[in-house]
N, C-alpha and C. Protein backbone atom coordinates (compact mmCIF):
# COMPACT_ATOMS: atom_id res chain seq x y z
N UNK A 1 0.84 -1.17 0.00
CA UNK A 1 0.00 0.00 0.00
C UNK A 1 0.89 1.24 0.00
N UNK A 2 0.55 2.16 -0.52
CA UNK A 2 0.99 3.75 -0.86
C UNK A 2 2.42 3.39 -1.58
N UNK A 3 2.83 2.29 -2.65
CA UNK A 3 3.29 2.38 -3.49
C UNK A 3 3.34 3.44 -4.56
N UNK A 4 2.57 3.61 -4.76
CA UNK A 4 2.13 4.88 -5.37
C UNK A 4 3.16 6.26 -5.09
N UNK A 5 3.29 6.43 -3.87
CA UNK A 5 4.36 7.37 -3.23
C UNK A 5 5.69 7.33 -3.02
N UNK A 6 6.22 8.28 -4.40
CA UNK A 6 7.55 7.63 -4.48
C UNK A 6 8.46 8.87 -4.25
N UNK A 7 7.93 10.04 -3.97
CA UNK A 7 8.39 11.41 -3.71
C UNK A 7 7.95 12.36 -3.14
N UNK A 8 8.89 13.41 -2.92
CA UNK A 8 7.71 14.42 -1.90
C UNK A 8 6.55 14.70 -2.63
N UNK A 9 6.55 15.13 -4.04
CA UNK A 9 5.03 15.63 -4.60
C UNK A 9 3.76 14.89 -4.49
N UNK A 10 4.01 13.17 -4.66
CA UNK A 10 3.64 12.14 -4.76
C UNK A 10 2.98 12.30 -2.96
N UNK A 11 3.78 12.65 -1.81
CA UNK A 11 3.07 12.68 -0.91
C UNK A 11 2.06 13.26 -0.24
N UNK A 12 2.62 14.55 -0.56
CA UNK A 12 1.82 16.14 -0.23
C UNK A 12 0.71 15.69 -1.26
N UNK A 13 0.35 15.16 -2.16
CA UNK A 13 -0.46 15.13 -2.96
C UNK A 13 -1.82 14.11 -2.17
N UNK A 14 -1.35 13.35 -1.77
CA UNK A 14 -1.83 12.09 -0.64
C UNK A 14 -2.08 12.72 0.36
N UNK A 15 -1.81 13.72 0.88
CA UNK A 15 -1.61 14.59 2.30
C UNK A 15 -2.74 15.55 1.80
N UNK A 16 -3.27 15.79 0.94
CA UNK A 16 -4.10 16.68 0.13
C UNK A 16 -5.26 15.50 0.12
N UNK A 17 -5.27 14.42 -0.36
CA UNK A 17 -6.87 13.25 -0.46
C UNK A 17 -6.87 13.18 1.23
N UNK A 18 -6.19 12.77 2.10
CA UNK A 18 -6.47 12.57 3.36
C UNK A 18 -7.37 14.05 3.94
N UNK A 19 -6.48 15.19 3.57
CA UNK A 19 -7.62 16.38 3.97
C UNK A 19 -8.56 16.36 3.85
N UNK A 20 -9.20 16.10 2.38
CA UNK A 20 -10.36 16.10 1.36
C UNK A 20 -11.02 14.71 1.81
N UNK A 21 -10.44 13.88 2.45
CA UNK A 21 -11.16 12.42 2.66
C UNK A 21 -11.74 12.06 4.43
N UNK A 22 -10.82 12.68 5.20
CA UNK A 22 -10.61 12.35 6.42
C UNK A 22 -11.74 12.72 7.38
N UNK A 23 -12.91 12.02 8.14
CA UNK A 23 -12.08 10.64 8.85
C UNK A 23 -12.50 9.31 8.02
N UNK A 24 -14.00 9.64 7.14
CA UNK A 24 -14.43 8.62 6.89
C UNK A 24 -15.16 8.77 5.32
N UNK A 25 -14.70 9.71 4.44
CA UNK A 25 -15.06 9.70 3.21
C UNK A 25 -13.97 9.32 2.03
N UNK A 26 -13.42 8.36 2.53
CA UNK A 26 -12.58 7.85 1.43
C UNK A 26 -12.90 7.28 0.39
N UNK A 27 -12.77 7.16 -1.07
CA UNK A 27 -13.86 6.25 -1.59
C UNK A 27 -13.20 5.01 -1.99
N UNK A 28 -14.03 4.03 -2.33
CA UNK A 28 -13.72 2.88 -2.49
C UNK A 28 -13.48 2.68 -4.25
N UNK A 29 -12.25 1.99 -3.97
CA UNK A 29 -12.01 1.23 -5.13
C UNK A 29 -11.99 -0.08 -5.88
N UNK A 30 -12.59 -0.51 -7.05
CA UNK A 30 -13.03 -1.89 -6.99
C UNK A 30 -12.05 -2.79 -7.26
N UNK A 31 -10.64 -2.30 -7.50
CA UNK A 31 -9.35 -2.83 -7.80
C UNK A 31 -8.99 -3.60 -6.89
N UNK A 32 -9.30 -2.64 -5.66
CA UNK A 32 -8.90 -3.28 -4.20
C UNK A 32 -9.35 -4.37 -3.54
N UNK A 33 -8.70 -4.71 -2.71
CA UNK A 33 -9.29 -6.23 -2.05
C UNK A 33 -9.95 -5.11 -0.66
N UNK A 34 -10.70 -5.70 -0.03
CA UNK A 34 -11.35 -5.10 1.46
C UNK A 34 -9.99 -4.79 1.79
N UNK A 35 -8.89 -5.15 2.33
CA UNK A 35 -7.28 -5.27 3.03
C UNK A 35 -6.54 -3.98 2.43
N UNK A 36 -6.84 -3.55 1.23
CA UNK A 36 -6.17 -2.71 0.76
C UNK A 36 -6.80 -1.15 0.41
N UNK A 37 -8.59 -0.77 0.98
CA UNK A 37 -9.08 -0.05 0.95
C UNK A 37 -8.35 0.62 2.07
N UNK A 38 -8.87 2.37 1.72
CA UNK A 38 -8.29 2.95 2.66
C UNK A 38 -8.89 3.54 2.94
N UNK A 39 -8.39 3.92 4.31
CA UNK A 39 -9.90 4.27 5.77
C UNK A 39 -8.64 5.28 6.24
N UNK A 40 -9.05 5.69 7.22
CA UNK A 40 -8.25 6.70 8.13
C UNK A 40 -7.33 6.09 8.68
N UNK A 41 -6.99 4.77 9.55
CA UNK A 41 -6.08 4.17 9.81
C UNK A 41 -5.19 3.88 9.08
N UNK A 42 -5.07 3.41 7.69
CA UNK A 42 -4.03 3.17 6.60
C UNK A 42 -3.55 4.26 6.18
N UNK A 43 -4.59 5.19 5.80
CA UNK A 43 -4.12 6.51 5.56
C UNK A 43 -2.92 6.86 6.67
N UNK A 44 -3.11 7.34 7.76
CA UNK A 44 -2.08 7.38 8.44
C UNK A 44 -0.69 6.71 8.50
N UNK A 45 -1.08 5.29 8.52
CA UNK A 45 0.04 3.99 8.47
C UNK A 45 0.89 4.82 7.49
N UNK A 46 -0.07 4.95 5.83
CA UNK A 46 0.79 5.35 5.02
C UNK A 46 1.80 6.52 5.01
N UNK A 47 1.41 7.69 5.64
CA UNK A 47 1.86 8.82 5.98
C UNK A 47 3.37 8.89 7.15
N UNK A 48 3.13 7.88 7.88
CA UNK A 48 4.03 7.49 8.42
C UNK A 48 5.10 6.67 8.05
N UNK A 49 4.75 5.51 7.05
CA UNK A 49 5.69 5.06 6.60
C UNK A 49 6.57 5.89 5.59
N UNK A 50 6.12 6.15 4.78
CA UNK A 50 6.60 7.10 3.97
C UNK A 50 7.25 8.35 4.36
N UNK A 51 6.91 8.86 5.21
CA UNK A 51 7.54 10.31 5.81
C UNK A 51 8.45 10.16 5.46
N UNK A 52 9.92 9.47 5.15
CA UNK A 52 11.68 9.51 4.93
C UNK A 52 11.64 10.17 3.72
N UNK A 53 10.53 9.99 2.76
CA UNK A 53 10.71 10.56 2.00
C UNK A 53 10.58 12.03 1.49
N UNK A 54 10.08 12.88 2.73
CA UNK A 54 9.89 14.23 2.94
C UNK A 54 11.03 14.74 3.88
N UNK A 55 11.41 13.73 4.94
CA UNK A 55 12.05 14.75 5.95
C UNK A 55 13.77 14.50 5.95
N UNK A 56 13.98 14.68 4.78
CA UNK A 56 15.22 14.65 4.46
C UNK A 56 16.34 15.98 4.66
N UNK A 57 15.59 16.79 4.85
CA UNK A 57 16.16 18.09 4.83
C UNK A 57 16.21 18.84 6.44
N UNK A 58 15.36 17.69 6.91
CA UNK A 58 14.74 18.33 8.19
C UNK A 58 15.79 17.74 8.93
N UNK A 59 16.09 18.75 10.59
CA UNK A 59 16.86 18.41 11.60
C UNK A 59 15.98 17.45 12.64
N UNK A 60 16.80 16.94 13.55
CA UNK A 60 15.81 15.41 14.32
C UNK A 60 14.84 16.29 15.70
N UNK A 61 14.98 17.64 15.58
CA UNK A 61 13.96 18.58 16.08
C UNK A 61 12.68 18.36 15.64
N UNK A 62 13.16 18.61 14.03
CA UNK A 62 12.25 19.07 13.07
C UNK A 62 11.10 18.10 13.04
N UNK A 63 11.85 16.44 12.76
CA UNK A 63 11.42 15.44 12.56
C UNK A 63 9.89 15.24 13.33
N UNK A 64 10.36 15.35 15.09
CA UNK A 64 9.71 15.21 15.91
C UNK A 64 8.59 16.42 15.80
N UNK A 65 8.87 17.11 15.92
CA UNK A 65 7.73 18.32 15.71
C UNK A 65 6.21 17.68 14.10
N UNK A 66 7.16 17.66 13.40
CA UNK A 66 6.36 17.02 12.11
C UNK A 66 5.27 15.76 12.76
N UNK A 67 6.12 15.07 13.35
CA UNK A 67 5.12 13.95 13.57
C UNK A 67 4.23 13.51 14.48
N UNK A 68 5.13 15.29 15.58
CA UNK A 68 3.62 15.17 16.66
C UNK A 68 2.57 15.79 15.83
N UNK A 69 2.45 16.71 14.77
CA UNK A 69 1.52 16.96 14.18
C UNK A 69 0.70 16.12 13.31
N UNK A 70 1.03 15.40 12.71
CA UNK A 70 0.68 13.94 12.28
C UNK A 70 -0.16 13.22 13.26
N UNK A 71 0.42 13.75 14.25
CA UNK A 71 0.10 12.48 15.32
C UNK A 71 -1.81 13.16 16.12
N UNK A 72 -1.22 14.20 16.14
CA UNK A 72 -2.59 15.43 16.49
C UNK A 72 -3.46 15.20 15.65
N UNK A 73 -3.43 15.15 14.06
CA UNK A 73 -4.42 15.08 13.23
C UNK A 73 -4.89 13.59 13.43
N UNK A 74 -4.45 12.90 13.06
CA UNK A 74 -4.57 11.33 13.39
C UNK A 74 -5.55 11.24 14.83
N UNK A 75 -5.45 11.63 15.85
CA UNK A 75 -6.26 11.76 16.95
C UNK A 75 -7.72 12.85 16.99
N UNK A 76 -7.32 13.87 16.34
CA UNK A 76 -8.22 14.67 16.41
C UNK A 76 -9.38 13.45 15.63
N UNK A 77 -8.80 13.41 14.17
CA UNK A 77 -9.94 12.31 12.85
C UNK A 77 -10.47 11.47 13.89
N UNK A 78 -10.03 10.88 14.76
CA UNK A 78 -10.05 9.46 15.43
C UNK A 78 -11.01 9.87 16.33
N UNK A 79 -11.33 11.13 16.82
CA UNK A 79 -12.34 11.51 18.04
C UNK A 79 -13.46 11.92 17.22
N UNK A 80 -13.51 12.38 16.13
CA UNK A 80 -14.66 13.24 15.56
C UNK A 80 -14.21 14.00 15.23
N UNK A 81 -12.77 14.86 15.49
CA UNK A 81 -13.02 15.82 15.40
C UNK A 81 -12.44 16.91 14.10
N UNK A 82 -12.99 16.91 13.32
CA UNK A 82 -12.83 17.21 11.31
C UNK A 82 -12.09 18.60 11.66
N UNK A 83 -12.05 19.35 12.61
CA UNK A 83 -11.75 20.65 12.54
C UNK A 83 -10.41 20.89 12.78
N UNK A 84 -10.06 20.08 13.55
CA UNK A 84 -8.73 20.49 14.50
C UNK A 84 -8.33 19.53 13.84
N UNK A 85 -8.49 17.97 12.90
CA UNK A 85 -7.96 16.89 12.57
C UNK A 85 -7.20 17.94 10.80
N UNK A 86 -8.13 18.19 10.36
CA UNK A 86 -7.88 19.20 9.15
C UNK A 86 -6.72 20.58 10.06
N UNK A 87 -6.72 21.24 10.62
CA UNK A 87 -6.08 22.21 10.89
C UNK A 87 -4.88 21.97 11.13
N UNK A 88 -5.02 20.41 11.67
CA UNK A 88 -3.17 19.81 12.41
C UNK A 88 -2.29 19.37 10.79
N UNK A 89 -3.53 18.62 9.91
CA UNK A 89 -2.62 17.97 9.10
C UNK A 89 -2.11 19.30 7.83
N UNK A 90 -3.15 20.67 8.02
CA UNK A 90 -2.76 21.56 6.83
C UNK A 90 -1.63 22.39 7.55
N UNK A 91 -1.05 22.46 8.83
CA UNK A 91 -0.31 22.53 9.87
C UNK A 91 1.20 22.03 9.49
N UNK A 92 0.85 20.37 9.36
CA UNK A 92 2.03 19.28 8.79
C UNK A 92 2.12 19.95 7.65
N UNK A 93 1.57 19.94 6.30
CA UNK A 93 1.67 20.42 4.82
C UNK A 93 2.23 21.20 5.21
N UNK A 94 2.03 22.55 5.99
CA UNK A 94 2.72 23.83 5.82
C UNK A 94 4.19 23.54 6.04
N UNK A 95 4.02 22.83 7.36
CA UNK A 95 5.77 22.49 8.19
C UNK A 95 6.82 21.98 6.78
N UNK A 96 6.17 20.75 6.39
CA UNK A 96 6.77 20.11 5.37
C UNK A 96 6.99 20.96 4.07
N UNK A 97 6.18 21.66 3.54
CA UNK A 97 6.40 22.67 2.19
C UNK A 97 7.79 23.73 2.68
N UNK A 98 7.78 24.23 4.01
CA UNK A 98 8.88 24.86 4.35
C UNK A 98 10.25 23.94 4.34
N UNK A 99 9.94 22.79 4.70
CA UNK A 99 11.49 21.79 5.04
C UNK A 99 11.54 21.25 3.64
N UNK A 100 10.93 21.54 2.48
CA UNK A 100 10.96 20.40 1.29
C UNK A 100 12.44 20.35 1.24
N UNK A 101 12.96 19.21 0.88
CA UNK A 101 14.47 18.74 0.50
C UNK A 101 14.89 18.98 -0.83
């Protein structure tokens, strides 16, 4: 999963459907098996796995800061809450567009 993401544009771009999707309007694809649809939990997974490929430029300050924000949006989606879950992750975008490598 998030093969697809093979660069920073490739992510921020993904970081852009999670805004537009998050917590629970993702849509389904018929390509996919149930295992490989994506919900808010994978979404995240993906965002996390992938991050090396954004924070290359960034100091291990930086790192941490990035991914408590990640980590905020991810919780906010996870409570209900669309406002502060959207504000943390356009938060991350901003952080990350400043550190691009």
């Amino acid at each position: 999963m998030g093969a697809h993401i093979r660069d920073f544009g490739a992510y921020v771009d993904f970081l852009s459907t999670v805004l537009l999707c998050a917590p629970d309007r993702f849509p389904r694809r018929d390509w996919r098996t149930e295992d490989e649809q994506i919900n808010l939990e994978r979404a995240f997974q993906i965002l996390n796995e992938k991050f090396a490929l954004v924070s290359s430029a960034m100091t291990a300050e930086e790192k941490v800061e990035a991914m408590r924000l990640l980590g905020v949006s991810r919780d906010a989606y996870r409570s209900g809450d669309r406002a502060n879950g959207a504000s943390a992750i356009q938060q991350f975008r901003s952080f990350l567009t400043d550190k691009k490598p």
